[in-house]
C-alpha atoms as a PDB file:
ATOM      1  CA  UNK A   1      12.367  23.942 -13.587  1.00  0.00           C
ATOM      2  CA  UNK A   2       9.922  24.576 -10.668  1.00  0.00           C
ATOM      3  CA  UNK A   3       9.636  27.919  -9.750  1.00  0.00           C
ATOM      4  CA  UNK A   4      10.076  29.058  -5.826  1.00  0.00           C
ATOM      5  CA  UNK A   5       6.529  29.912  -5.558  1.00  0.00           C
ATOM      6  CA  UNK A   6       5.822  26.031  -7.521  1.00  0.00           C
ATOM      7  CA  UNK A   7       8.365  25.051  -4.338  1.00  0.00           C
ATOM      8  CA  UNK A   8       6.727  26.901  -1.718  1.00  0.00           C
ATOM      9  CA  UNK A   9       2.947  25.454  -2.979  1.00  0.00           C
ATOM     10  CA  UNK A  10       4.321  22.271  -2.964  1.00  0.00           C
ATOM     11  CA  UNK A  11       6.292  22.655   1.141  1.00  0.00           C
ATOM     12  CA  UNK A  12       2.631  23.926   2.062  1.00  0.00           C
ATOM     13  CA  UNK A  13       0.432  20.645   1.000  1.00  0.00           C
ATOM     14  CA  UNK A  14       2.928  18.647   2.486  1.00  0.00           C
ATOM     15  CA  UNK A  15       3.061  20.487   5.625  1.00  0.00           C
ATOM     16  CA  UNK A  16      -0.769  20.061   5.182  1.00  0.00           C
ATOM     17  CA  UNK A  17      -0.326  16.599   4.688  1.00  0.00           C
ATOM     18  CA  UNK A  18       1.575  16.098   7.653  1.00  0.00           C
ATOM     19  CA  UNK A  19      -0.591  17.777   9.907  1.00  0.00           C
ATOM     20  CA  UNK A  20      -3.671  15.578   8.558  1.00  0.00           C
ATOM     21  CA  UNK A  21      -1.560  12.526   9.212  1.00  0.00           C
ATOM     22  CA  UNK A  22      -0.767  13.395  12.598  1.00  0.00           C
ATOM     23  CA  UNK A  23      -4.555  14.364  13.548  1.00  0.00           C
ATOM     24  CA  UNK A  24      -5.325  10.847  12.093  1.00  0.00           C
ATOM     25  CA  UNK A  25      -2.932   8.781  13.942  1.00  0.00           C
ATOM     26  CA  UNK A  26      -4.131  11.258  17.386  1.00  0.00           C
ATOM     27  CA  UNK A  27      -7.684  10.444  16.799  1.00  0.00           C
ATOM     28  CA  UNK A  28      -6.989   6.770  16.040  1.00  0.00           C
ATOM     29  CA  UNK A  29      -4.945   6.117  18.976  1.00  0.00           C
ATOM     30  CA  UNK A  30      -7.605   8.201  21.419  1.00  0.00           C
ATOM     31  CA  UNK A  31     -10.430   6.077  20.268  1.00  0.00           C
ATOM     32  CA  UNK A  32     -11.540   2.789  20.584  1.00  0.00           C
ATOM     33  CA  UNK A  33     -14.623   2.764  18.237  1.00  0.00           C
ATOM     34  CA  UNK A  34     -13.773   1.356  14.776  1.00  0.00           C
ATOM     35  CA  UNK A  35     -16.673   3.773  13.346  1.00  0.00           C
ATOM     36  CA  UNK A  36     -14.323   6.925  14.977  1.00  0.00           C
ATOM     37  CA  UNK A  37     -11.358   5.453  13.668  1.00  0.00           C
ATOM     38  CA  UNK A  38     -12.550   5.236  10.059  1.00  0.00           C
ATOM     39  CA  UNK A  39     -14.028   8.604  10.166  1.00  0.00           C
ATOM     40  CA  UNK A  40     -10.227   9.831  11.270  1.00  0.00           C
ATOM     41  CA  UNK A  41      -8.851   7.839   7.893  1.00  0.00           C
ATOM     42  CA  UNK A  42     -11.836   9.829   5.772  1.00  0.00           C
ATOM     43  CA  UNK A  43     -10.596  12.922   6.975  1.00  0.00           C
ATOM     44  CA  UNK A  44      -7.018  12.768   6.585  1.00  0.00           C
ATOM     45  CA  UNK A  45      -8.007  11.399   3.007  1.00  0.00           C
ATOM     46  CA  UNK A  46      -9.928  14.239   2.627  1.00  0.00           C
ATOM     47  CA  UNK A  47      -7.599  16.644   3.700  1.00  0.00           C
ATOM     48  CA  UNK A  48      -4.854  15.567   1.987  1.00  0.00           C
ATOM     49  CA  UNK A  49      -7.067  15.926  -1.329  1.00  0.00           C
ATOM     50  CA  UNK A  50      -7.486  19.400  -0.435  1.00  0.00           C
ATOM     51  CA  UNK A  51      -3.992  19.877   0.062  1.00  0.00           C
ATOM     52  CA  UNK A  52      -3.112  18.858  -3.246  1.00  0.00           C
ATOM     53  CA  UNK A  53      -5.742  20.246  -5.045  1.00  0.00           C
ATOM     54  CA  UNK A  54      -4.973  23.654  -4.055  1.00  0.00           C
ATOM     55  CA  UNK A  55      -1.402  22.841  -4.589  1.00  0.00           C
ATOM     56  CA  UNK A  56      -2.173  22.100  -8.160  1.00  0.00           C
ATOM     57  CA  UNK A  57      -4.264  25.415  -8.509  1.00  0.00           C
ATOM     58  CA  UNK A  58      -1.383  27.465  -7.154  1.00  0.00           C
ATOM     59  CA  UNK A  59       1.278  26.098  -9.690  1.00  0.00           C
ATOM     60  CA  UNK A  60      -1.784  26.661 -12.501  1.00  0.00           C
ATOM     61  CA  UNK A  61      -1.747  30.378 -11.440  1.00  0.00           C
ATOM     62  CA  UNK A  62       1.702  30.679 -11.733  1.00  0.00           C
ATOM     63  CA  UNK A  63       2.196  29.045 -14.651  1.00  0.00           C
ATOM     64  CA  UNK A  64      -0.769  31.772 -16.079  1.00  0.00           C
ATOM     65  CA  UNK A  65       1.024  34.616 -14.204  1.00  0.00           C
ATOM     66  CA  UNK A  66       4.222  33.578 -15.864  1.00  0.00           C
ATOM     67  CA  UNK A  67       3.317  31.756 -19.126  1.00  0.00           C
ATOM     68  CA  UNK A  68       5.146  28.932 -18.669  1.00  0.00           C
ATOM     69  CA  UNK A  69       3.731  25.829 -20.373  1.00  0.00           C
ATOM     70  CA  UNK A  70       2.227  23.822 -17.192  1.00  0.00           C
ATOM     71  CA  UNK A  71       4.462  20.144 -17.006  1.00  0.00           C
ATOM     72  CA  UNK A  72       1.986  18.066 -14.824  1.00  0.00           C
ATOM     73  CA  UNK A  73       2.384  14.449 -15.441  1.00  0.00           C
ATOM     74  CA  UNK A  74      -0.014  11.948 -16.223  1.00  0.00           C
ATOM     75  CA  UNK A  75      -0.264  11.066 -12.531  1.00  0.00           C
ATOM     76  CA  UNK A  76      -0.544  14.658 -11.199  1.00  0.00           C
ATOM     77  CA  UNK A  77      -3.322  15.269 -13.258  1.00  0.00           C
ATOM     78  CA  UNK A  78      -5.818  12.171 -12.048  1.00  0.00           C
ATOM     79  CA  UNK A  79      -8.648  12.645 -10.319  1.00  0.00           C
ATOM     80  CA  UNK A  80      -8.312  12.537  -5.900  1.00  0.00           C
ATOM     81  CA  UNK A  81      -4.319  13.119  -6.679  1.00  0.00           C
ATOM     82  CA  UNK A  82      -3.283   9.266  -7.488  1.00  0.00           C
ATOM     83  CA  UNK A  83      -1.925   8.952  -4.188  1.00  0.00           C
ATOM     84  CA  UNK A  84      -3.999   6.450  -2.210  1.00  0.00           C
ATOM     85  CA  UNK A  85      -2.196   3.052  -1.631  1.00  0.00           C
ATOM     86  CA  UNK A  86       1.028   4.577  -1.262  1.00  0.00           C
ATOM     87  CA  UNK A  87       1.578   4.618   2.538  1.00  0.00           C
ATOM     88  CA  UNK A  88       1.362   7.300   4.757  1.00  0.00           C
ATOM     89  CA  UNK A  89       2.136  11.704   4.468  1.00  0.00           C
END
């Protein structure tokens, strides 16, 4: 069971998510330079790796604060979040 501070780490990166998203598609759709556009991409990407990661650091300290036994699966624990290639945030 996911705790309410698990749920309120996890409304936070996606609310961070969003916003990267949103910057992206602003940038993209102000610029006509392909070079701009990509840089836009790289920093939603980068953003949204940030997101999670600190997601996944805030559930860690409440799983320590509370001693529950952490239940990250195999795909929350990969390296850059496993979530490239899955459409948009």
């Amino acid at each position: 069971m996911q705790s309410a501070k698990d749920m309120a780490a996890s409304a936070k990166s996606g609310m961070e998510k969003t916003k990267a998203t949103l910057q992206e598609k602003g940038e993209k759709m102000t610029s006509r330079d392909p070079l701009q556009k990509e840089m836009a991409t790289e920093k939603k990407e980068e953003r949204v790796d940030e997101a999670e990661q600190q997601k996944r650091e805030a559930q860690r300290r409440n799983d320590a604060n509370t001693g529950r036994t952490p239940d990250y699966t195999a795909e929350e624990t990969e390296i850059g979040g496993g979530h490239h290639g899955r459409g948009t945030y």
